[in-house]
Protein backbone atom coordinates (compact mmCIF):
# COMPACT_ATOMS: atom_id res chain seq x y z
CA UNK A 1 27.45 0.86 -84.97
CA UNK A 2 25.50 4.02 -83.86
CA UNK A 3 22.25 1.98 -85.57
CA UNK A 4 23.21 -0.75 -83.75
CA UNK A 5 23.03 0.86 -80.20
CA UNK A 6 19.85 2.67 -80.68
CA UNK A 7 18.15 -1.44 -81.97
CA UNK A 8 19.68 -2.34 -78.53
CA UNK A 9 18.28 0.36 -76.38
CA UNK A 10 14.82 -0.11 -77.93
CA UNK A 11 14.96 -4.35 -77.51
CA UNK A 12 13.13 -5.99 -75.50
CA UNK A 13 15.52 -6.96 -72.72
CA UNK A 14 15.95 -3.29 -72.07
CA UNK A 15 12.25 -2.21 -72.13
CA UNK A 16 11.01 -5.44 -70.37
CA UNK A 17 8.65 -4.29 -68.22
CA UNK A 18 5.65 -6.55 -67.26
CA UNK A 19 2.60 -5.10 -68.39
CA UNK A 20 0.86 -4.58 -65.13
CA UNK A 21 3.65 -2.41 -63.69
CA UNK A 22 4.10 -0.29 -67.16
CA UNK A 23 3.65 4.02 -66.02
CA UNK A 24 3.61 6.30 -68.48
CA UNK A 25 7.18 8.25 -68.05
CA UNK A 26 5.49 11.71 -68.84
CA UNK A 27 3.07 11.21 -66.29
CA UNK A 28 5.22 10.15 -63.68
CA UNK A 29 7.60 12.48 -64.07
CA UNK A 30 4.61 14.96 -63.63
CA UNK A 31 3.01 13.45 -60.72
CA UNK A 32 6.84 13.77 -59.05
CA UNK A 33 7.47 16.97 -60.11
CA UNK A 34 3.83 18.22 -58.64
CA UNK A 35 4.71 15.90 -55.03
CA UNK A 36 8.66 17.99 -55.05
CA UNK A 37 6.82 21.06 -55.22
CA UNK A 38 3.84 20.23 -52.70
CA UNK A 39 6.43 18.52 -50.58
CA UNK A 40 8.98 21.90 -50.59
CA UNK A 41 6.15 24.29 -49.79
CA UNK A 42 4.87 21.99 -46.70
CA UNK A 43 8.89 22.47 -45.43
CA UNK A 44 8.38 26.24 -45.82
CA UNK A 45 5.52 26.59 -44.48
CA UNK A 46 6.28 24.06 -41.09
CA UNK A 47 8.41 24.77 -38.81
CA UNK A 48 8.98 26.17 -34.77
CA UNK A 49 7.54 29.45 -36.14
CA UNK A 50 4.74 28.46 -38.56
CA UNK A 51 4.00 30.67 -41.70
CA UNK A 52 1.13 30.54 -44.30
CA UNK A 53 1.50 30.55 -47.82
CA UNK A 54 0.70 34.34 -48.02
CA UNK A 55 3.72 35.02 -45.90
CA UNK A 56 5.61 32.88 -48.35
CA UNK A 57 5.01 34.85 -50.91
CA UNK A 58 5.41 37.74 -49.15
CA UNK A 59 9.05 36.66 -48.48
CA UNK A 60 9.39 36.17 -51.84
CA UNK A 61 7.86 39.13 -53.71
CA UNK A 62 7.97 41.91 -50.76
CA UNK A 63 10.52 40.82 -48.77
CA UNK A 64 11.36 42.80 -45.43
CA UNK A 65 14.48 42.88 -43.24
CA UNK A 66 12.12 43.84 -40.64
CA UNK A 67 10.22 40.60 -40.52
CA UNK A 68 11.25 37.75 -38.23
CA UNK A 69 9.23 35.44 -40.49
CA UNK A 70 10.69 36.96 -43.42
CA UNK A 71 14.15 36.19 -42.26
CA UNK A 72 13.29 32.82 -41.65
CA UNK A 73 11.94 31.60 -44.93
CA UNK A 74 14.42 33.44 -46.59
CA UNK A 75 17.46 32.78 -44.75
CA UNK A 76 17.05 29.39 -43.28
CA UNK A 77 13.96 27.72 -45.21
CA UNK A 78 14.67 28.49 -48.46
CA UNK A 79 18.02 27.37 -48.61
CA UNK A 80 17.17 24.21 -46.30
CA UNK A 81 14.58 22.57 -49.10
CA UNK A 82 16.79 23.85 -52.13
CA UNK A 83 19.60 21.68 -50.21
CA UNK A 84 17.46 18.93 -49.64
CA UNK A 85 16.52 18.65 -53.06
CA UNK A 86 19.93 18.73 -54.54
CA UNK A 87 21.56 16.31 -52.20
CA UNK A 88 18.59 13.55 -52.92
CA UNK A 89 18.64 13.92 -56.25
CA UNK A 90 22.62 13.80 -56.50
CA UNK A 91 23.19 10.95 -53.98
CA UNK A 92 19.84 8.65 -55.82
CA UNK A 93 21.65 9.59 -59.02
CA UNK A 94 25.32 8.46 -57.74
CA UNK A 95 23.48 5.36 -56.23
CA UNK A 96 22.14 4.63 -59.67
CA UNK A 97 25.13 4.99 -61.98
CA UNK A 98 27.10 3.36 -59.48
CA UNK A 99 25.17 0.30 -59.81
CA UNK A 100 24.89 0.56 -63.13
CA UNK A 101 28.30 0.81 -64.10
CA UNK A 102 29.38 -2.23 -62.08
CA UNK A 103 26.16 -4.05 -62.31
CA UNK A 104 26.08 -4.39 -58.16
CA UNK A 105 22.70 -3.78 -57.13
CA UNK A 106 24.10 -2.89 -53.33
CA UNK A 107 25.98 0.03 -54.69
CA UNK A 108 25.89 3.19 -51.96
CA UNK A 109 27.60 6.15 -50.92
CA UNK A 110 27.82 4.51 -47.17
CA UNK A 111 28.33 1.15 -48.48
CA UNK A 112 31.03 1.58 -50.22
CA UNK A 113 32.90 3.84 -48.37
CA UNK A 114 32.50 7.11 -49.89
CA UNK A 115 30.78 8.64 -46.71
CA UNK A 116 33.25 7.19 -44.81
CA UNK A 117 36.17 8.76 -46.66
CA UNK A 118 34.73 11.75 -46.80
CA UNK A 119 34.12 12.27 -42.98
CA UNK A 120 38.08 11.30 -42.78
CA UNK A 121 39.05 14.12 -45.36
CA UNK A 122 36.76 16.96 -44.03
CA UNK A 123 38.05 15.81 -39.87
CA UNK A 124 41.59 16.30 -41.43
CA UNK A 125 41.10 19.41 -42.74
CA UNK A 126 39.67 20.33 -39.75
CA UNK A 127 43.06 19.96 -38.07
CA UNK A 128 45.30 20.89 -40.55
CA UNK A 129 43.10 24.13 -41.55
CA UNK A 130 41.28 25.27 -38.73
CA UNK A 131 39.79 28.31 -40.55
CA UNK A 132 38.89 25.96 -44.15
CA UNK A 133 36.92 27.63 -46.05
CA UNK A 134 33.74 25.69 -47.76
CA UNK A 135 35.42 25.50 -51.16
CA UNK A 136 38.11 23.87 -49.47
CA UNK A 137 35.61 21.39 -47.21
CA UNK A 138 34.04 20.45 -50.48
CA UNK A 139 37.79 19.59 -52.24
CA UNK A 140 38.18 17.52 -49.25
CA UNK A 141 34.96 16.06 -48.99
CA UNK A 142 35.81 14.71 -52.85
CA UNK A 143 39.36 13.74 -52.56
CA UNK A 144 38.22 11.61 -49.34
CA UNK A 145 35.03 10.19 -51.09
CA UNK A 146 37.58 9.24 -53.84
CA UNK A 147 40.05 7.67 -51.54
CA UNK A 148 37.07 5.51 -49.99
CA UNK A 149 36.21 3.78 -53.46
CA UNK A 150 39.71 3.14 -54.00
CA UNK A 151 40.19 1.53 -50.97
CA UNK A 152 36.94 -0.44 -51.14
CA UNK A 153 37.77 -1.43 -54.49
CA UNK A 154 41.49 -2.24 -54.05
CA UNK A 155 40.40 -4.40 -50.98
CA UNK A 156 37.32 -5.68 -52.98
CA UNK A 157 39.04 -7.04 -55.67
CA UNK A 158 42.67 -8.50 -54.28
CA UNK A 159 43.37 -11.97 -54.77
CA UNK A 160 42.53 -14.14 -57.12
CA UNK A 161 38.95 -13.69 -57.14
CA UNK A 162 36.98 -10.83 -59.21
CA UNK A 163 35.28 -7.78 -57.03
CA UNK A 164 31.85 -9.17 -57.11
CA UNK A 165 28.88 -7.47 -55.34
CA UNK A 166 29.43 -9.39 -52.27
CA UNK A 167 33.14 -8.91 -51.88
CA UNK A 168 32.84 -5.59 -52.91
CA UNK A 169 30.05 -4.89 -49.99
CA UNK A 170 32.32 -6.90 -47.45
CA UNK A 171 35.28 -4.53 -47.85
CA UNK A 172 33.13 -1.52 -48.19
CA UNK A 173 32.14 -2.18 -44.55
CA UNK A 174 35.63 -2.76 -43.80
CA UNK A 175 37.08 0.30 -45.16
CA UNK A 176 34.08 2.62 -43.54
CA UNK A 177 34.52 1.16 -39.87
CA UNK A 178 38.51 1.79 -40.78
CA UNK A 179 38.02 5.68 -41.84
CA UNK A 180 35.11 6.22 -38.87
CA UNK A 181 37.75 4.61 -36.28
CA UNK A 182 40.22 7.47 -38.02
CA UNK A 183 37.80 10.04 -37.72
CA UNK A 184 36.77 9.43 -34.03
CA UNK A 185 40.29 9.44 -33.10
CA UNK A 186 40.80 12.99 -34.47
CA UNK A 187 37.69 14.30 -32.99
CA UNK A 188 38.62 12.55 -29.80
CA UNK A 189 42.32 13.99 -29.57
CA UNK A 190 41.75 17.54 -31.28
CA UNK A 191 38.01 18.47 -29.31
CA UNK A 192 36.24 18.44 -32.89
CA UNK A 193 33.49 15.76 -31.70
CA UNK A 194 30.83 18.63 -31.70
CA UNK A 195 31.52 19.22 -35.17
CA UNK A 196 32.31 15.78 -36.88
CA UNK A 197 28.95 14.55 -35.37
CA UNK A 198 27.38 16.24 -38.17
CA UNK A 199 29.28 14.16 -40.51
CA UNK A 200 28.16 10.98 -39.51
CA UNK A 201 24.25 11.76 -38.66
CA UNK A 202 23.38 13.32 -41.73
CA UNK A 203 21.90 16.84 -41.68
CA UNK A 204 20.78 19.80 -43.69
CA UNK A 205 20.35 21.86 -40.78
CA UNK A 206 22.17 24.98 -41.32
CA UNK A 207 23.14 24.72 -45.42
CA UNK A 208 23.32 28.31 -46.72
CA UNK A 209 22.80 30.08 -50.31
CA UNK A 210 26.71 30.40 -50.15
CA UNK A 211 27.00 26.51 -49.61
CA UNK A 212 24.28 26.03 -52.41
CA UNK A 213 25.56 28.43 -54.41
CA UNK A 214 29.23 26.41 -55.13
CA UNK A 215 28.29 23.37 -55.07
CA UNK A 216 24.80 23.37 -57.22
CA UNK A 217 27.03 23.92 -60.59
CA UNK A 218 28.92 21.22 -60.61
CA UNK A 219 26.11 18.99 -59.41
CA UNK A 220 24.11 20.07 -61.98
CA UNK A 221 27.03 19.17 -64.59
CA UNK A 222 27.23 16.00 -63.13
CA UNK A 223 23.59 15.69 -63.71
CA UNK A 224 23.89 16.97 -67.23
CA UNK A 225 26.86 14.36 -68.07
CA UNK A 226 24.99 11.79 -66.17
CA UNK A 227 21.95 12.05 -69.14
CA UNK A 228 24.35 11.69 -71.42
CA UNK A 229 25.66 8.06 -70.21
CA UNK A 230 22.23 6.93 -69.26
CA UNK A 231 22.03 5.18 -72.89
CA UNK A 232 25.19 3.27 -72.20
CA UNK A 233 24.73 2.48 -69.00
CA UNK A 234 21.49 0.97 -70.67
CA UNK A 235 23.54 -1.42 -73.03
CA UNK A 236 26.21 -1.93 -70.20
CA UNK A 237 23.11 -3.53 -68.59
CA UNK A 238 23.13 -6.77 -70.92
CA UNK A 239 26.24 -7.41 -70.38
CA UNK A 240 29.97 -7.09 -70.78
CA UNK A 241 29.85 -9.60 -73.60
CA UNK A 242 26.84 -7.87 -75.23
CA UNK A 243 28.08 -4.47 -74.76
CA UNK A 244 31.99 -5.25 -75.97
CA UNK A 245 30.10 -6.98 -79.30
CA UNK A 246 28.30 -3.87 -79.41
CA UNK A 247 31.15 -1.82 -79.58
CA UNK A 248 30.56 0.34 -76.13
CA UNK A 249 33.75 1.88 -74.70
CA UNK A 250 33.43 -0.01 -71.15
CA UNK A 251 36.15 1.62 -69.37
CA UNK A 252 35.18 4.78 -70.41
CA UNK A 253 31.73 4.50 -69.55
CA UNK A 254 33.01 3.28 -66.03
CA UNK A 255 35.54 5.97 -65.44
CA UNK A 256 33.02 8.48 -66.50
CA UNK A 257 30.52 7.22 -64.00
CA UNK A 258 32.80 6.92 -61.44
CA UNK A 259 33.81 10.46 -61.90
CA UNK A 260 30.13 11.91 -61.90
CA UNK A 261 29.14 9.46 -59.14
CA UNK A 262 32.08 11.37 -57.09
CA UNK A 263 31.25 14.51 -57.94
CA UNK A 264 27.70 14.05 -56.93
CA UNK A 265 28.54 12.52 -53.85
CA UNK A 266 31.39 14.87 -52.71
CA UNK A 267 29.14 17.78 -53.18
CA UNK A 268 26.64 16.25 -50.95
CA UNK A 269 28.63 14.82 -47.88
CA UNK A 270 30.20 18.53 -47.92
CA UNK A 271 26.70 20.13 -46.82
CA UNK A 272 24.92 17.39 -45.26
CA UNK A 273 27.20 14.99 -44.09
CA UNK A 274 27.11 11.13 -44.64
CA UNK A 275 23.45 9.95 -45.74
CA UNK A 276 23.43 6.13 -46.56
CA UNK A 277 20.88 4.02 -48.11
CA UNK A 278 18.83 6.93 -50.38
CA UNK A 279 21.74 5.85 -53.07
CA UNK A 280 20.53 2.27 -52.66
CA UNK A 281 16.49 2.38 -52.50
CA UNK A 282 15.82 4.68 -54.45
CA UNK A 283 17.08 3.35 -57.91
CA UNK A 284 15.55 0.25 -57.09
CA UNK A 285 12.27 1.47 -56.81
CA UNK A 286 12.97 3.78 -59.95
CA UNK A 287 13.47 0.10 -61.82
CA UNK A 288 10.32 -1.23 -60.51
CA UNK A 289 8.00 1.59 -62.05
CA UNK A 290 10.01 2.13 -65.35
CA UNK A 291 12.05 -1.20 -65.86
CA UNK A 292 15.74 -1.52 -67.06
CA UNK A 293 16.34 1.45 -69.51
CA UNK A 294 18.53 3.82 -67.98
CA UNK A 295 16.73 6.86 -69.63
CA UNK A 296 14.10 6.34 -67.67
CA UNK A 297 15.43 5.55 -64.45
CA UNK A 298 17.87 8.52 -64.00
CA UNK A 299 15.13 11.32 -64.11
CA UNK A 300 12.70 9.09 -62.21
CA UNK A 301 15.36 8.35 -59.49
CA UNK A 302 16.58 11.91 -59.10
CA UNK A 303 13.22 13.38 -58.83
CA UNK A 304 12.20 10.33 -56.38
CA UNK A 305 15.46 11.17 -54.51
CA UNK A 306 14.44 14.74 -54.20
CA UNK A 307 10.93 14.10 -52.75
CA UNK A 308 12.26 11.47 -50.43
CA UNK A 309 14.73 13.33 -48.71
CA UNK A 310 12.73 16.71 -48.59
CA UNK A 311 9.96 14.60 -47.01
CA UNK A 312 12.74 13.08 -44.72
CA UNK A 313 13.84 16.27 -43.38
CA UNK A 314 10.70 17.58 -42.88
CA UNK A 315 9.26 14.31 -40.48
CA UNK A 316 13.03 14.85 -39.02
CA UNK A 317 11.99 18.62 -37.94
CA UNK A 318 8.57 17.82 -37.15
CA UNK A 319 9.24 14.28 -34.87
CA UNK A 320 11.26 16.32 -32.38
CA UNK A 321 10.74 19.86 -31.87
CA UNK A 322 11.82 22.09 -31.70
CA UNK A 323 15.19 20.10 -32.29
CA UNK A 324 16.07 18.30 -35.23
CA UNK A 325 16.17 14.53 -35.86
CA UNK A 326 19.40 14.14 -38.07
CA UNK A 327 18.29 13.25 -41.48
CA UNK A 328 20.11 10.65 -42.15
CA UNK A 329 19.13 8.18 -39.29
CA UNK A 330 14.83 8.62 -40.81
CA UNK A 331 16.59 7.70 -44.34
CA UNK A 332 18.04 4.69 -42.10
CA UNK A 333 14.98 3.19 -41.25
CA UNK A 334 13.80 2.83 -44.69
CA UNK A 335 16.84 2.26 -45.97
CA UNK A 336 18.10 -0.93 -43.38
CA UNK A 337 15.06 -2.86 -44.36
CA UNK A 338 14.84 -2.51 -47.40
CA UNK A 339 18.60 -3.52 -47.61
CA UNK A 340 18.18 -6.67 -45.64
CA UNK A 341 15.77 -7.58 -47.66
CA UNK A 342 17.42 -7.16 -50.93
CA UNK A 343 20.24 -9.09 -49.72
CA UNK A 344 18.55 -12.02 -48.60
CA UNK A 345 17.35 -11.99 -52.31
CA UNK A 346 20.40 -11.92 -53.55
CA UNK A 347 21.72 -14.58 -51.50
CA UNK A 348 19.35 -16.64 -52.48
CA UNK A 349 19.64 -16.13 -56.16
CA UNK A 350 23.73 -17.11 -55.20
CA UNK A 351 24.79 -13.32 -56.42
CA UNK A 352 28.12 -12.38 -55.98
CA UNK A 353 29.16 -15.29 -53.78
């Protein structure tokens, strides 16, 4: 069966990639890697008090507790494109498993309700625990991102008819404008608008190496696990027939990918609130440049995810200052249009409907 699997993976209905569009995986992945690197020393370097690359390095090799600058890239900088990175990577990566394992191309953290469910958790905690601590903000920011895709999934798929892409989308909306409502209401009656605002705009202002330092392991397990499933996900891409002949464990492949989908997306909402769309672009341009096979797509799509969103931070700091544009509203304006788009392609190709 294991023989099987691998003839699969290396068919042409995974690999089918038109010629024109082919890119060399090593070389892209080097050509990202190079632009996440660029891209993270430009967000050091820029900022209210500007710094050169010498003072950089200084801060890194000879650092001084005397030295504003120091402080700065240290303190705040450092931490800020380390964040950024993580959180692009891990919500691209939960975007892409999450349409893979349900084959719905509109699969998102804010589109289905995980962001959503999230913000409800954390605003809860914030009444019932006043003095939380972030371990307990990122339990919360899980258990609510869990209780979002149940609820978009129980209300997707009631009835009698399946939970198709469209459905699925439709209650998504429903159940985030639901938990938002709930949130607002807290904020509204306990004084905690101030605080929950970060929630819903998206930001990586303020993440610190204590922040990054609890949450990066279990993102980078997720990430770990989520290599491992990239060659089912792969055959769960032809099909549920094809992959049940093939003899692929289907509901484990979806629980695990809901699980690490979770994961990655809990971590994220708890230190930089709800960022929609970079879960739903992102894979799909990872697709375009590599085609179908999942082993290509996941390290494409978390590197992509990285440069995107420490690029997006960095026009967000710049647009504005010395204040900060939140993140997740520059992610927005890619994101809307592209999704528009996508789903008047859809429609028209009768998907999900």
């Amino acid at each position: 069966m294991q023989s099987k699997n691998t003839e699969t993976l290396n068919s042409p209905a995974i690999n089918d990639t038109p010629i024109n569009l082919r890119v060399s995986l090593v070389l892209l992945l080097l050509v990202l890697i190079l632009s996440v690197i660029v891209a993270a020393l430009l967000s050091v370097c820029i900022g209210v008090a500007g710094s050169s690359l010498s003072e950089v390095w200084s801060a890194v090799t000879n650092f001084s507790s005397e030295s504003t600058i120091h402080q700065v890239i240290r303190e705040l900088r450092f931490p800020r494109v380390v964040g950024a990175a993580l959180v692009g990577a891990a919500l691209a990566l939960s975007g892409a498993i999450m349409q893979g394992i349900g084959n719905n191309p509109f699969a998102d953290t804010g589109l289905l309700g995980i962001n959503a469910g999230a913000g409800f958790a954390v605003s809860l905690g914030m009444v019932l625990f006043v003095s939380a601590s972030f371990r307990w903000v990122m339990l919360l920011s899980f258990l609510g991102a869990t209780l979002g895709v149940i609820c978009t999934y129980g209300l997707g798929a009631s009835g009698r008819k399946n939970a198709t892409p469209i459905r699925l989308l439709l209650a998504g909306a429903a159940v985030s404008a639901f938990l938002n409502a709930l949130s607002q209401g807290l904020s509204l009656v306990f004084g905690l608008a101030k605080n929950l605002s970060f929630w819903q705009s998206g930001s990586l202002n303020g993440i610190t190496w204590e922040q990054i330092r609890i949450v990066s392991p279990w993102m980078l397990i997720a990430i770990v696990f989520s290599v491992f499933l990239a060659p089912s996900l792969s055959v769960l891409a032809l099909g549920e027939d094809s992959a049940t002949g093939l003899g692929l464990p289907i509901k484990t492949v979806r629980l695990l990918g809901i699980v690490i989908s979770l994961v990655l997306a809990g971590c994220s909402v708890s230190i930089a609130g709800g960022i929609s769309f970079l879960g739903l672009l992102i894979p799909h341009i990872a697709r375009f440049l590599v085609g179908a096979d999942y082993r290509r797509i996941l390290p494409v799509t978390a590197l992509s995810g990285s440069l995107l969103m420490i690029l997006a931070d960095l026009c967000g700091r710049m647009i504005n200052a010395p204040y900060d544009t939140p993140v997740g509203a520059l992610v927005s304006v890619i994101g809307v249009p592209f999704f528009l788009s996508l789903t008047y392609r859809k429609r028209k190709e009768g998907l999900g409907t």
